[in-house]
Protein backbone atom coordinates (compact mmCIF):
# COMPACT_ATOMS: atom_id res chain seq x y z
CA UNK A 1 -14.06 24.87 -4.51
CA UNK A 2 -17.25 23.26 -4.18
CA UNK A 3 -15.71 19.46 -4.52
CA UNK A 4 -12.67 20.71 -2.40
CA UNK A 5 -15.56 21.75 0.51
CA UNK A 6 -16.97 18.50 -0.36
CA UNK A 7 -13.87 16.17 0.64
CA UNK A 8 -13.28 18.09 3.50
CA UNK A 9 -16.35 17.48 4.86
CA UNK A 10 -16.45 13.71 4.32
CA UNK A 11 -13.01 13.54 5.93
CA UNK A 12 -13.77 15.17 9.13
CA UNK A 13 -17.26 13.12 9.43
CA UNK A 14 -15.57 10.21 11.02
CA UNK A 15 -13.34 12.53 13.16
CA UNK A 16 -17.02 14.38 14.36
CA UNK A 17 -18.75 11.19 14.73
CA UNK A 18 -15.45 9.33 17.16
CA UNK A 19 -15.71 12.91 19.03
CA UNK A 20 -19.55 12.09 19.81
CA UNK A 21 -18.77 8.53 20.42
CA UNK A 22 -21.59 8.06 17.56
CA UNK A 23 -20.85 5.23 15.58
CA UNK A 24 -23.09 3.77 13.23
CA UNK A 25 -21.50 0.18 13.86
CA UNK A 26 -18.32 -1.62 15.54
CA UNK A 27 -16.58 -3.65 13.74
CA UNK A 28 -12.80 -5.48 14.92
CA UNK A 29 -10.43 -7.54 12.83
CA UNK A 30 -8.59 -9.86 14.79
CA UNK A 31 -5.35 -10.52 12.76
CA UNK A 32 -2.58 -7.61 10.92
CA UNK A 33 -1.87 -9.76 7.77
CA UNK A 34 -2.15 -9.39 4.07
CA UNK A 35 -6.09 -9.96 4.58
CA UNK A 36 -7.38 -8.38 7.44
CA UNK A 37 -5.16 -4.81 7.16
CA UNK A 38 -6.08 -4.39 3.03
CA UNK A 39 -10.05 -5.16 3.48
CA UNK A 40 -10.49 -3.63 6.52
CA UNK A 41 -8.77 0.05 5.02
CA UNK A 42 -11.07 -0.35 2.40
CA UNK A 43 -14.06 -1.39 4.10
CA UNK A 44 -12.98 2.05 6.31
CA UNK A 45 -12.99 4.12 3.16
CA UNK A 46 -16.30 3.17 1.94
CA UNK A 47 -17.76 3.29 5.24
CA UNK A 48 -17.23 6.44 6.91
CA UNK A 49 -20.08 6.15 9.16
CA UNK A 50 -18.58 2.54 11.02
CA UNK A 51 -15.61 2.55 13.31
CA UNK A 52 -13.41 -0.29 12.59
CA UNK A 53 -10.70 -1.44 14.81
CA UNK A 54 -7.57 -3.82 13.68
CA UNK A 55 -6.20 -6.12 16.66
CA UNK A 56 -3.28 -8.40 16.21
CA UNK A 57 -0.30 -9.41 19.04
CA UNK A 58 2.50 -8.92 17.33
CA UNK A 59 3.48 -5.76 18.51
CA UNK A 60 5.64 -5.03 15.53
CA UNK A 61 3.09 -5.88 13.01
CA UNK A 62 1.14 -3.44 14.51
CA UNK A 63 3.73 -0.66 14.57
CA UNK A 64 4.67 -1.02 10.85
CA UNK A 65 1.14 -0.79 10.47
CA UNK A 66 0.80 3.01 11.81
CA UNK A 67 4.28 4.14 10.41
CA UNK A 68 5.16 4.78 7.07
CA UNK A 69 6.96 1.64 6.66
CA UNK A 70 4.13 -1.03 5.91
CA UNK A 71 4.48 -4.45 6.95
CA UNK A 72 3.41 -5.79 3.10
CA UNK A 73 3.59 -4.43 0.12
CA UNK A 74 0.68 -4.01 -2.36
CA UNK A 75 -0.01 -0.90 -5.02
CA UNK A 76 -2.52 1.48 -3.47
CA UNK A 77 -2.36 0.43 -0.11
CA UNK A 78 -1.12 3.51 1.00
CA UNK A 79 -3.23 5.94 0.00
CA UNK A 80 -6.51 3.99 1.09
CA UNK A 81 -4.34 4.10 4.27
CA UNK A 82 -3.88 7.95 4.16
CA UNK A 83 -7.40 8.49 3.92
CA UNK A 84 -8.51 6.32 6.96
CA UNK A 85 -5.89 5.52 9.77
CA UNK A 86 -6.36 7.25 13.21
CA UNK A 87 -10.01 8.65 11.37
CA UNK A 88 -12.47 5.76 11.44
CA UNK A 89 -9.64 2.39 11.18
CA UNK A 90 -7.49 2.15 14.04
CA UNK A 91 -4.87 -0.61 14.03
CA UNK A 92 -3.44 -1.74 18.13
CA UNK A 93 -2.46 -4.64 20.37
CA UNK A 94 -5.76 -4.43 22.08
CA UNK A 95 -7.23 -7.85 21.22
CA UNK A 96 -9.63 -7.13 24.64
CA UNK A 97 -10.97 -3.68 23.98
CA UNK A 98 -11.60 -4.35 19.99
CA UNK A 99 -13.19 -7.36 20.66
CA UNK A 100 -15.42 -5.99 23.89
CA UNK A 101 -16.69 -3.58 21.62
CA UNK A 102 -17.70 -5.07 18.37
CA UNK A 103 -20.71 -5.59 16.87
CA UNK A 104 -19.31 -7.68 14.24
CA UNK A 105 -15.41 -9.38 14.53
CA UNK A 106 -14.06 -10.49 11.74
CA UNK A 107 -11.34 -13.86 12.23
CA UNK A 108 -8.64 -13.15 9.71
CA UNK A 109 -5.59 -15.14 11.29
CA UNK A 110 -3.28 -17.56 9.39
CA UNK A 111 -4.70 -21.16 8.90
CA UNK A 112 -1.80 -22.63 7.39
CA UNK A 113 -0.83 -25.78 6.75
CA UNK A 114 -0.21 -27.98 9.36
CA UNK A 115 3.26 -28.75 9.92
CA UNK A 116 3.29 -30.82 12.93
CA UNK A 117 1.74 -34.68 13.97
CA UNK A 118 -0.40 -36.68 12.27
CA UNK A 119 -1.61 -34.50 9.64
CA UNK A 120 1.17 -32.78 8.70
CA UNK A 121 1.37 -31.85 4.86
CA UNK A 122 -2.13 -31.60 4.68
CA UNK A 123 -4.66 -31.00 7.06
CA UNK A 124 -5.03 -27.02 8.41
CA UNK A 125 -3.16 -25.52 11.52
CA UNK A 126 -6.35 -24.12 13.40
CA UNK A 127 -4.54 -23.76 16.43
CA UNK A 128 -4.33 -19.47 16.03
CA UNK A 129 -8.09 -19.41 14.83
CA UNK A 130 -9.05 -21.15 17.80
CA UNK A 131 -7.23 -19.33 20.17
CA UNK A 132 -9.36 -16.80 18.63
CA UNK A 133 -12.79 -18.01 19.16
CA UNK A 134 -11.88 -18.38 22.55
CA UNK A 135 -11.06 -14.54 22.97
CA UNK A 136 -14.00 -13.64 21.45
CA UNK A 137 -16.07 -15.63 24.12
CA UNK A 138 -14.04 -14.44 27.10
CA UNK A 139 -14.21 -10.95 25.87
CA UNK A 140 -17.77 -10.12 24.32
CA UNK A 141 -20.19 -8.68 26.43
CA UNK A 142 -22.84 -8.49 24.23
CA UNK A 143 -23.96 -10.61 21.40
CA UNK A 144 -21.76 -10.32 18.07
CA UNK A 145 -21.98 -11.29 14.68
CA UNK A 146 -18.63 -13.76 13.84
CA UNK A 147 -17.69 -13.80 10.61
CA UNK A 148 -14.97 -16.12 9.14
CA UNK A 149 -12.49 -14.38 6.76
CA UNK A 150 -9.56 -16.87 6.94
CA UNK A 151 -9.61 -19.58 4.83
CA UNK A 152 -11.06 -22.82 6.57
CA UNK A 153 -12.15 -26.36 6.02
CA UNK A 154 -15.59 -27.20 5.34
CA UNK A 155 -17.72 -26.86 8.71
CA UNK A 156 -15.25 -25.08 10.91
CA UNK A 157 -18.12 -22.89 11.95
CA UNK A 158 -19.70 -26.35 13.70
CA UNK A 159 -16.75 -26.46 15.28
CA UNK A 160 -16.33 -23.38 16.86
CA UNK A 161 -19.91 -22.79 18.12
CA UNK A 162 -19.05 -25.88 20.26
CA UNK A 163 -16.33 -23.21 21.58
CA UNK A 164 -18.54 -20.16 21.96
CA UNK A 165 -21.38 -22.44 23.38
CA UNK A 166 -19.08 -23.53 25.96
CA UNK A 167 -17.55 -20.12 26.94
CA UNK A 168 -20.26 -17.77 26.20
CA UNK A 169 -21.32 -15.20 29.07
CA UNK A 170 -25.18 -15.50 29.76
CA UNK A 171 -27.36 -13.77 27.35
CA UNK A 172 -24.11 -13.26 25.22
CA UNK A 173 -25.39 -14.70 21.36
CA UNK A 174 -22.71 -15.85 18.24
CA UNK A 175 -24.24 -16.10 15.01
CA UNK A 176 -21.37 -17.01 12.58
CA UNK A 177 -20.96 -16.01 8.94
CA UNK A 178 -18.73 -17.39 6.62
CA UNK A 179 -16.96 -14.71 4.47
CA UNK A 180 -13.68 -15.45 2.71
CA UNK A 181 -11.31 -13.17 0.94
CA UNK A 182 -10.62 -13.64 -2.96
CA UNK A 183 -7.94 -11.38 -3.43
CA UNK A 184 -4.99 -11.81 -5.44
CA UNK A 185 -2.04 -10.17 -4.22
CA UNK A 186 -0.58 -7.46 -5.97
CA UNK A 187 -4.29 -6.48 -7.02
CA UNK A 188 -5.67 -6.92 -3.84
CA UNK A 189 -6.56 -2.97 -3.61
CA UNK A 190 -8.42 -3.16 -6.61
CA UNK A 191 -9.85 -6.80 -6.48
CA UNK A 192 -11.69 -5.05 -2.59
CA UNK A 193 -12.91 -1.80 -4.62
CA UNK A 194 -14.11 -3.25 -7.27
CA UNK A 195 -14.78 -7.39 -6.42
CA UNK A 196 -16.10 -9.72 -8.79
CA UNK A 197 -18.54 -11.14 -5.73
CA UNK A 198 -19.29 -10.80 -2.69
CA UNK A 199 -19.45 -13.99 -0.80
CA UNK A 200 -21.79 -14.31 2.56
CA UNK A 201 -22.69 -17.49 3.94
CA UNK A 202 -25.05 -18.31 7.06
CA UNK A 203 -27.38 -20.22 8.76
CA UNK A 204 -31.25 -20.88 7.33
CA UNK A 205 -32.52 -19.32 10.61
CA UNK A 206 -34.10 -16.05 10.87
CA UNK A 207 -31.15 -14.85 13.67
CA UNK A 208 -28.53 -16.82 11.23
CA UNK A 209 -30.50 -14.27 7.72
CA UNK A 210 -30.74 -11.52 9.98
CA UNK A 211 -26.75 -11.89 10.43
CA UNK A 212 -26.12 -12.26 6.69
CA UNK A 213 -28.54 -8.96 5.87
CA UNK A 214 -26.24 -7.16 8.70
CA UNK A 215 -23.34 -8.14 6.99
CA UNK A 216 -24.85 -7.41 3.92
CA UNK A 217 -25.42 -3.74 4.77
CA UNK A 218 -21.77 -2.72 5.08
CA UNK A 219 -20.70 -4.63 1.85
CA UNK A 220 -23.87 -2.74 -0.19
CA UNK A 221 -21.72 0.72 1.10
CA UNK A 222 -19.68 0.00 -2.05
CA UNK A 223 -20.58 -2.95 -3.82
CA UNK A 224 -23.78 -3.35 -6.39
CA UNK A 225 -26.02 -5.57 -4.45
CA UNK A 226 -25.85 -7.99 -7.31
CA UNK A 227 -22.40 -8.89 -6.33
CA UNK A 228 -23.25 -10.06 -2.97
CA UNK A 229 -23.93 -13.43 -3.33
CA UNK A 230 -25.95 -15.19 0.07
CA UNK A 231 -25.77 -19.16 0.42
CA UNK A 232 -25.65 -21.57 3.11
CA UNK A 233 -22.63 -21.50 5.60
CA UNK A 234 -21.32 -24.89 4.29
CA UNK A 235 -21.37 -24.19 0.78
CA UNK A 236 -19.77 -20.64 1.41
CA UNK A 237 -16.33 -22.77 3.25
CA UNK A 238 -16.64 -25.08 -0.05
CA UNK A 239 -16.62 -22.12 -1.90
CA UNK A 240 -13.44 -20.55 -1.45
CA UNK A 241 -11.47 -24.65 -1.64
CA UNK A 242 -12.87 -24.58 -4.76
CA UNK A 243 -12.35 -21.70 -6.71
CA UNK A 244 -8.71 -21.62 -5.69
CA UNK A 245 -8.60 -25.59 -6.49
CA UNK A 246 -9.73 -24.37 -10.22
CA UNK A 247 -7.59 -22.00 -10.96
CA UNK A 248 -4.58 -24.27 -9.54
CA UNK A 249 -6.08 -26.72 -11.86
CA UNK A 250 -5.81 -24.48 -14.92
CA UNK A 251 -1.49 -23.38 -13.85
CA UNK A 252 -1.26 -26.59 -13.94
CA UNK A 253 -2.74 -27.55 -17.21
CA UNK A 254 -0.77 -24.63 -19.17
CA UNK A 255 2.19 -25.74 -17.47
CA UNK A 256 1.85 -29.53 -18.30
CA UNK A 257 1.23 -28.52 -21.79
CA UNK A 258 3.94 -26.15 -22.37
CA UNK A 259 6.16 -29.35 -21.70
CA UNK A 260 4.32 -30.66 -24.89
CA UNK A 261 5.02 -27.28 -26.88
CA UNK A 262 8.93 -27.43 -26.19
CA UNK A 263 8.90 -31.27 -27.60
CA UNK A 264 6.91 -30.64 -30.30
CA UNK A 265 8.33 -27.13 -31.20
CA UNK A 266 5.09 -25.23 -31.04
CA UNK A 267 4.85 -21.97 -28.88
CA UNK A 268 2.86 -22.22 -25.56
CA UNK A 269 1.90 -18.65 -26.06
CA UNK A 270 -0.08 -19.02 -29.32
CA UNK A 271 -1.85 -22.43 -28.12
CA UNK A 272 -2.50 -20.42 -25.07
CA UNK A 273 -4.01 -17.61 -27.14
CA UNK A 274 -6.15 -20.10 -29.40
CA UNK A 275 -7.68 -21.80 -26.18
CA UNK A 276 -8.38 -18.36 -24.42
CA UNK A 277 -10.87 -17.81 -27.31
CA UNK A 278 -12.77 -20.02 -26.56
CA UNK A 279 -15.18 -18.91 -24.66
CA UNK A 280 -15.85 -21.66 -22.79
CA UNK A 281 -12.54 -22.03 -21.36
CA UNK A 282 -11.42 -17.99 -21.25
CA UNK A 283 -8.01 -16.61 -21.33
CA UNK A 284 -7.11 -16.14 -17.65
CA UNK A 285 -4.75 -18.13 -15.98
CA UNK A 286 -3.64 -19.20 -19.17
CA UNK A 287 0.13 -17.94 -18.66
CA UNK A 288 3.04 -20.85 -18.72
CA UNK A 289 5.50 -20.17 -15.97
CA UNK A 290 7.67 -22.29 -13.26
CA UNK A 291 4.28 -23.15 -11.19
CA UNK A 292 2.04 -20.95 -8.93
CA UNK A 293 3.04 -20.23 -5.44
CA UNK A 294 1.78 -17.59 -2.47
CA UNK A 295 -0.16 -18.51 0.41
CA UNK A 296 -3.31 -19.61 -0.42
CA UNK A 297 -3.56 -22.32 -4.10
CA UNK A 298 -0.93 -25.01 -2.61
CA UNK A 299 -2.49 -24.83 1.23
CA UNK A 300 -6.31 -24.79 0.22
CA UNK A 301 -5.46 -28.20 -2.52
CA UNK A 302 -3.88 -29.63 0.12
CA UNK A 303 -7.15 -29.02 2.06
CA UNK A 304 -9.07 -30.05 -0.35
CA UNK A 305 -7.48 -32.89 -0.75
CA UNK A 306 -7.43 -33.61 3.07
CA UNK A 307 -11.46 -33.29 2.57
CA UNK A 308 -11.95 -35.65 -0.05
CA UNK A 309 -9.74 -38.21 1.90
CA UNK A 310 -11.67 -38.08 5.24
CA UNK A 311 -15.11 -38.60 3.75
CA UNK A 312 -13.15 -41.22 1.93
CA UNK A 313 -12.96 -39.94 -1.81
CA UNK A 314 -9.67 -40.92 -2.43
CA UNK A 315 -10.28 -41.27 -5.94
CA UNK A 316 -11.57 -37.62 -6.21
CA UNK A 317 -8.08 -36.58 -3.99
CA UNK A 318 -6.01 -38.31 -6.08
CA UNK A 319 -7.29 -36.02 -9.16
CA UNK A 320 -6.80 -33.10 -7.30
CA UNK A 321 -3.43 -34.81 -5.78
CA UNK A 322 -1.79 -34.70 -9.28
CA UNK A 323 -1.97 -30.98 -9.95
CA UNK A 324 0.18 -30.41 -6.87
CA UNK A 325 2.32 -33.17 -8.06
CA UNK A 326 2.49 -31.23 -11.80
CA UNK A 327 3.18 -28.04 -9.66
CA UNK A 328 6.61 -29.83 -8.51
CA UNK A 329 7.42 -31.32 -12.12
CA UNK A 330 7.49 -27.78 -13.72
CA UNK A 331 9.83 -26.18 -10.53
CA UNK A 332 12.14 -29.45 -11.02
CA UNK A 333 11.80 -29.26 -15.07
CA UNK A 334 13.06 -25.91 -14.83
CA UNK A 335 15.95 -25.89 -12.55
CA UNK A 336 16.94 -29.57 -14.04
CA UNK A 337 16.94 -27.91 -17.85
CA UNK A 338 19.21 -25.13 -16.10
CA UNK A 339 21.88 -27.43 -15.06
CA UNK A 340 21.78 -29.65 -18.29
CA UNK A 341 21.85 -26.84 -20.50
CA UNK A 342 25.04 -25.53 -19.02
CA UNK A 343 27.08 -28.66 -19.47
CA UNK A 344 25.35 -30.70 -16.32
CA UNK A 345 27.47 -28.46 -13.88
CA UNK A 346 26.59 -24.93 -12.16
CA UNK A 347 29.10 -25.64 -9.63
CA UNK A 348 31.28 -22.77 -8.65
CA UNK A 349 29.33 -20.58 -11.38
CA UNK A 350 28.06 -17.43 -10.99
CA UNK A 351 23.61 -17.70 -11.76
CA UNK A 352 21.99 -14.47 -11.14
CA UNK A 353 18.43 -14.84 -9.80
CA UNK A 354 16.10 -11.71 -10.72
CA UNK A 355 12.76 -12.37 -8.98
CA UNK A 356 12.21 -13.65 -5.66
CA UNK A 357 8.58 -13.19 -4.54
CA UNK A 358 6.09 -15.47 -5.49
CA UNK A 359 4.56 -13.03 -7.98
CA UNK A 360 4.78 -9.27 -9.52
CA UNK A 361 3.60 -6.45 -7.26
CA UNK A 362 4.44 -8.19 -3.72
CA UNK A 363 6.62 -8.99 -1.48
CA UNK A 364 5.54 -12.13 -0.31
CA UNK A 365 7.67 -15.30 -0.64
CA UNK A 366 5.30 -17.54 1.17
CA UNK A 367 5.44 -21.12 -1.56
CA UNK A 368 7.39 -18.95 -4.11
CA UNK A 369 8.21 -20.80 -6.96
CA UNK A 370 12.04 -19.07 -6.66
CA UNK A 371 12.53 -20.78 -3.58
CA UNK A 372 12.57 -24.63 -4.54
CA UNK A 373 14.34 -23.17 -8.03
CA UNK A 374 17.41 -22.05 -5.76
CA UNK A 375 17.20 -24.31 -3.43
CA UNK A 376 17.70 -26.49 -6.17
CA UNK A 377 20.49 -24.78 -7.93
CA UNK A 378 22.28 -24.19 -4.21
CA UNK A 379 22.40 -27.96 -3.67
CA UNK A 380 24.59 -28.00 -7.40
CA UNK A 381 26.76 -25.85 -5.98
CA UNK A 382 25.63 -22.68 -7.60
CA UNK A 383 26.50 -19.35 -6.60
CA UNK A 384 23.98 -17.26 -6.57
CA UNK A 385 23.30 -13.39 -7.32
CA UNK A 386 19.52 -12.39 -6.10
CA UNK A 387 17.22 -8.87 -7.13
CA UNK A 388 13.63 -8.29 -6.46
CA UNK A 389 11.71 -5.11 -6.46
CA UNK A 390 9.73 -5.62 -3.32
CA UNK A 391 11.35 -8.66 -1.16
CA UNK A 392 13.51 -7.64 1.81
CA UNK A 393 16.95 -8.46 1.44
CA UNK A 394 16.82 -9.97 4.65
CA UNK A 395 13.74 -12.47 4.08
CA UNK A 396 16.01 -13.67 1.03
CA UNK A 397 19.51 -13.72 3.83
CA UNK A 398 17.54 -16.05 5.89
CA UNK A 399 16.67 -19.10 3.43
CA UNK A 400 19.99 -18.42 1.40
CA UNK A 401 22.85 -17.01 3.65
CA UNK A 402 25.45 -17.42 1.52
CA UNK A 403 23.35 -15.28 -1.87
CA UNK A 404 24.72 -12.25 -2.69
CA UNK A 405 21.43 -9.67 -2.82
CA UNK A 406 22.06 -6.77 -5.12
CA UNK A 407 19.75 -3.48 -4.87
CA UNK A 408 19.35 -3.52 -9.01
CA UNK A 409 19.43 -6.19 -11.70
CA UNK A 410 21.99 -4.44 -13.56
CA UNK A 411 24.50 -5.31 -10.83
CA UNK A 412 23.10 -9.07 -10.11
CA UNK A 413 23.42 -9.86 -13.52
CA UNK A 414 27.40 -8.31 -13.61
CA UNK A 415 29.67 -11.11 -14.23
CA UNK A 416 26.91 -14.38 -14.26
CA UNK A 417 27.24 -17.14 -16.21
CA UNK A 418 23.50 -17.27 -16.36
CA UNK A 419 20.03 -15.12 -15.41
CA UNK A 420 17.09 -16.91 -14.23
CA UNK A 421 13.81 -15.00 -14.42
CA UNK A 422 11.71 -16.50 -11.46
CA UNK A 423 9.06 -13.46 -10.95
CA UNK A 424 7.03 -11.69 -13.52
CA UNK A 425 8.68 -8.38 -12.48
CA UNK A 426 8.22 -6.37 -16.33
CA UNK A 427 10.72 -4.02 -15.30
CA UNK A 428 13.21 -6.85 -16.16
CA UNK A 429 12.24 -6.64 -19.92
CA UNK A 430 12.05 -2.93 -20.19
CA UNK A 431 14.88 -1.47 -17.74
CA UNK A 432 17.56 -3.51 -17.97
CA UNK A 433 20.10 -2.96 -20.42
CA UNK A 434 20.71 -6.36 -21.82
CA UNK A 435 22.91 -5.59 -24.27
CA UNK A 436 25.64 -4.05 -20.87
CA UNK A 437 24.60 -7.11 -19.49
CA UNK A 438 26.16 -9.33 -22.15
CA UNK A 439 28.98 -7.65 -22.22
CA UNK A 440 29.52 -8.23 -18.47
CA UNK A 441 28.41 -12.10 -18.00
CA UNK A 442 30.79 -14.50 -18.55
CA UNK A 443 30.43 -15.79 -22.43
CA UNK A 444 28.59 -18.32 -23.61
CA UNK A 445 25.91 -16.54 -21.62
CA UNK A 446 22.18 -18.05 -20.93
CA UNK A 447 19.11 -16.57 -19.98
CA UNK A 448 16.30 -19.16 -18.87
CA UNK A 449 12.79 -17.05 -18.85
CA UNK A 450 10.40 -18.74 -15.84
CA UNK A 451 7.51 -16.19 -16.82
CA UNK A 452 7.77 -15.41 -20.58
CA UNK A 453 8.27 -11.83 -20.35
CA UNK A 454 11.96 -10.98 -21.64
CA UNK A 455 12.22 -10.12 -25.43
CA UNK A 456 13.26 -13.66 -26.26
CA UNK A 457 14.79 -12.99 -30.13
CA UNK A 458 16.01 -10.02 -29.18
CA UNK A 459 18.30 -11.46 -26.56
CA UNK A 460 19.48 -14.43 -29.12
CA UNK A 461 20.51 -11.73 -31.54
CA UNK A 462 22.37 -9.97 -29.16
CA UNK A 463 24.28 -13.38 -28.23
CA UNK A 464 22.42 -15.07 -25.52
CA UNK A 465 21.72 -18.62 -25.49
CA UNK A 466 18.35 -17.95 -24.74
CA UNK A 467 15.83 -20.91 -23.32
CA UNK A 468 11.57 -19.97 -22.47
CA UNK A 469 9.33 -22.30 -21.34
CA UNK A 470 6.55 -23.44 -23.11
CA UNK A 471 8.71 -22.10 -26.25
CA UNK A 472 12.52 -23.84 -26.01
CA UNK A 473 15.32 -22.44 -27.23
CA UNK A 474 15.60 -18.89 -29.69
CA UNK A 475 18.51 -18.82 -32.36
CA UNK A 476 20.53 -15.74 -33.11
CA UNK A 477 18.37 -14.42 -36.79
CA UNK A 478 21.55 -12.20 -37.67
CA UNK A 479 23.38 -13.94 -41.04
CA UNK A 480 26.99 -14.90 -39.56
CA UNK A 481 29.90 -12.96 -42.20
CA UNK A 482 32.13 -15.03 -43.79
């Protein structure tokens, strides 16, 4: 009874302190997406005491939002939701009032890549994040900690001051932090609860430290102080370019060397075991698979690369130029290997898809891998049979009209001549019956693993011609009669 009394108590707190209109802090989030609604529910769990407000335009963003149909998917959302929404984190289309109000306003809009003029293919979109800064100048009436959360290229924050120096109301101060999001979707829940670091980065003045320390303060709610790591603005934008540039590095690296494996005949999975013990090199991001995708590795290369190129590195762009470029081989290595391996011609045949989003545990398609594999096959002429566990069947209706989306694997796979696994989905190696599935597909019948998680002999026994990167092709180990 005690802990019962206990929870109640720090539930209603927030309620009691909005009733007083006694908030310890402000704090808005301009932008609904897969960063600002996820770190902002979290940052309202651990901090009862602060009233945080979530402001985006799109009205229907913002509905999904406070319904009980979310606008992304990710495990654990929910209940973080459950325990703050309508208490102390309030989600609206009122860009003016959040922002009015704040103490601190966190920019978490998309910075995508640009798709338009000059730069297009590689320099950001800023346009939204702009649009922005110049809302939070108009609106503020008092002086207000910024604090960049979207991804942006080196020195953006010199850029916008110009912006807030231009628009400001008299006596109306910015100080602006740089604070990006590492979170991985699918663990995003987890990766805010429990993050590796921290990442703050400010000015060297004392208003620009005294920003950092107030920022500081809300993080040290729920994460050991010796997680929050403080450096200078510019190196915080780096930062975040960086680490996502090395771990596209390292995809691309497996990738290029499971190539290798399948000429040679030895198993990507045991040199990738070997090489994670080293402990110099570690064992994450060591998986061989069709290529990374999602929102974030492909766009920040590409602005790292559009970096290097305008201080005139082009030697240093072109290194980072070729792990995009070994990104593309393994998508076109894949779906070429498909087509060749079923006598140079899918046309007219039945290839059942199971995996559309970019990764396990989300819905997002955004760069997914799947994408440029059925694009690819739809050009051949390929008809094509689609499943996913968390992608809408609409978002998959409007790049491929003419797929066929089934509700369960079981019935994508009825009748294919082949199954492509696209998405590391391990429900696909543990709850379909692959053994009804043979029986169904058209004979022979393939099965071309993109993620290395079916039960590769298992299916050649059972009569599959059976294909895995990084490991080639599995033979059937039963002893033929004669």
């Amino acid at each position: 009874m005690a802990s019962e009394s206990k929870g109640n108590e720090s539930a209603a707190a927030p309620a009691a302190a909005a009733a007083s209109g006694k908030w310890k802090m402000k704090i808005c989030c301009v932008g609904a997406g897969y960063v600002g609604g996820p770190t902002m529910a979290v940052m309202a769990s651990h901090c009862p005491d602060i009233r945080i407000c979530v402001v985006d335009m799109n009205k229907r963003r913002v509905d999904a939002w406070n319904s009980a149909h979310l606008p992304i998917y990710e495990p654990g959302l929910n209940e973080v939701l459950q325990r703050t929404l309508n208490r102390n984190l309030f989600i609206s289309t009122d860009v003016q009032g959040g922002i009015a109000d704040a103490d601190i306003v966190f920019i978490a809009v998309n910075t995508g890549t640009k798709d338009f003029g000059h730069w297009a293919g590689n320099g950001y979109d800023l346009s939204a994040y702009e649009s922005v800064a110049r809302a939070i100048a108009q609106y503020s009436t008092k002086s207000v900690v910024v604090v960049e959360k979207s991804t942006v290229p080196v020195l953006t924050a010199d850029r916008i001051r110009t912006v807030f120096e231009a628009n400001a109301k008299p006596g109306v101060h910015f100080e602006i932090l740089s604070n990006p999001e590492f979170l991985a979707e699918g663990t995003a829940i987890r990766d805010l609860e429990e993050p590796d670091r921290v990442l703050i980065g400010g000015l060297s003045t004392a208003s620009g430290q005294a920003a950092v320390q107030k920022l500081v303060d809300v993080y040290a709610h729920w994460v050991p102080t010796a997680r929050i790591l403080r450096t200078g603005l510019w190196s915080s934008e780096l930062s975040k370019l960086a680490c996502n540039a090395m771990l596209a590095q390292r995809v691309s690296s497996i990738n290029a060397l499971s190539a290798v494996c399948e000429a040679s005949g030895a198993d990507v999975a045991e040199v990738a075991m070997v090489m994670g013990t080293d402990n110099r090199i570690g064992n994450k991001f060591l998986n061989a698979s069709i290529g990374f995708g999602g929102s974030c590795f492909g766009k920040d290369l590409l602005g790292l690369i559009y970096l290097c190129r305008a201080f005139h590195l082009h030697e240093v762009a072109d290194y980072w130029s070729q792990v995009l470029k070994i990104n593309e081989y393994q998508k076109q290595r894949f779906s070429k290997y498909v087509v060749q391996q079923m006598f140079g011609n899918v046309s007219r045949k039945n290839i059942c898809i199971l995996g559309f989003a970019f990764k396990k545990n989300t819905g997002d398609t955004r760069e997914s891998p799947a994408i440029d594999v059925c694009r690819f096959l739809t050009e051949e002429r390929a008809n094509l049979f689609i499943h996913d566990y968390a992608v809408e069947a609409h978002d998959i209706k409007t790049l491929f009209p003419q797929a066929t989306v089934s509700n369960d694997p079981q019935t994508a796979i009825y009748e294919c001549d082949a199954v492509c696994v696209l998405t590391e989905w391990s429900q696909y190696a543990t709850e379909v019956d692959w053994e009804k599935a043979f029986a169904t597909m058209s004979k022979p019948a393939f099965v071309f693993d993109g993620r290395n998680i079916l039960p590769h002999q298992k299916l050649a026994d059972i009569g599959f011609r059976v294909w895995a990167i990084g490991k080639g092709e599995f033979k059937s180990s039963k002893v033929k009669s004669k």
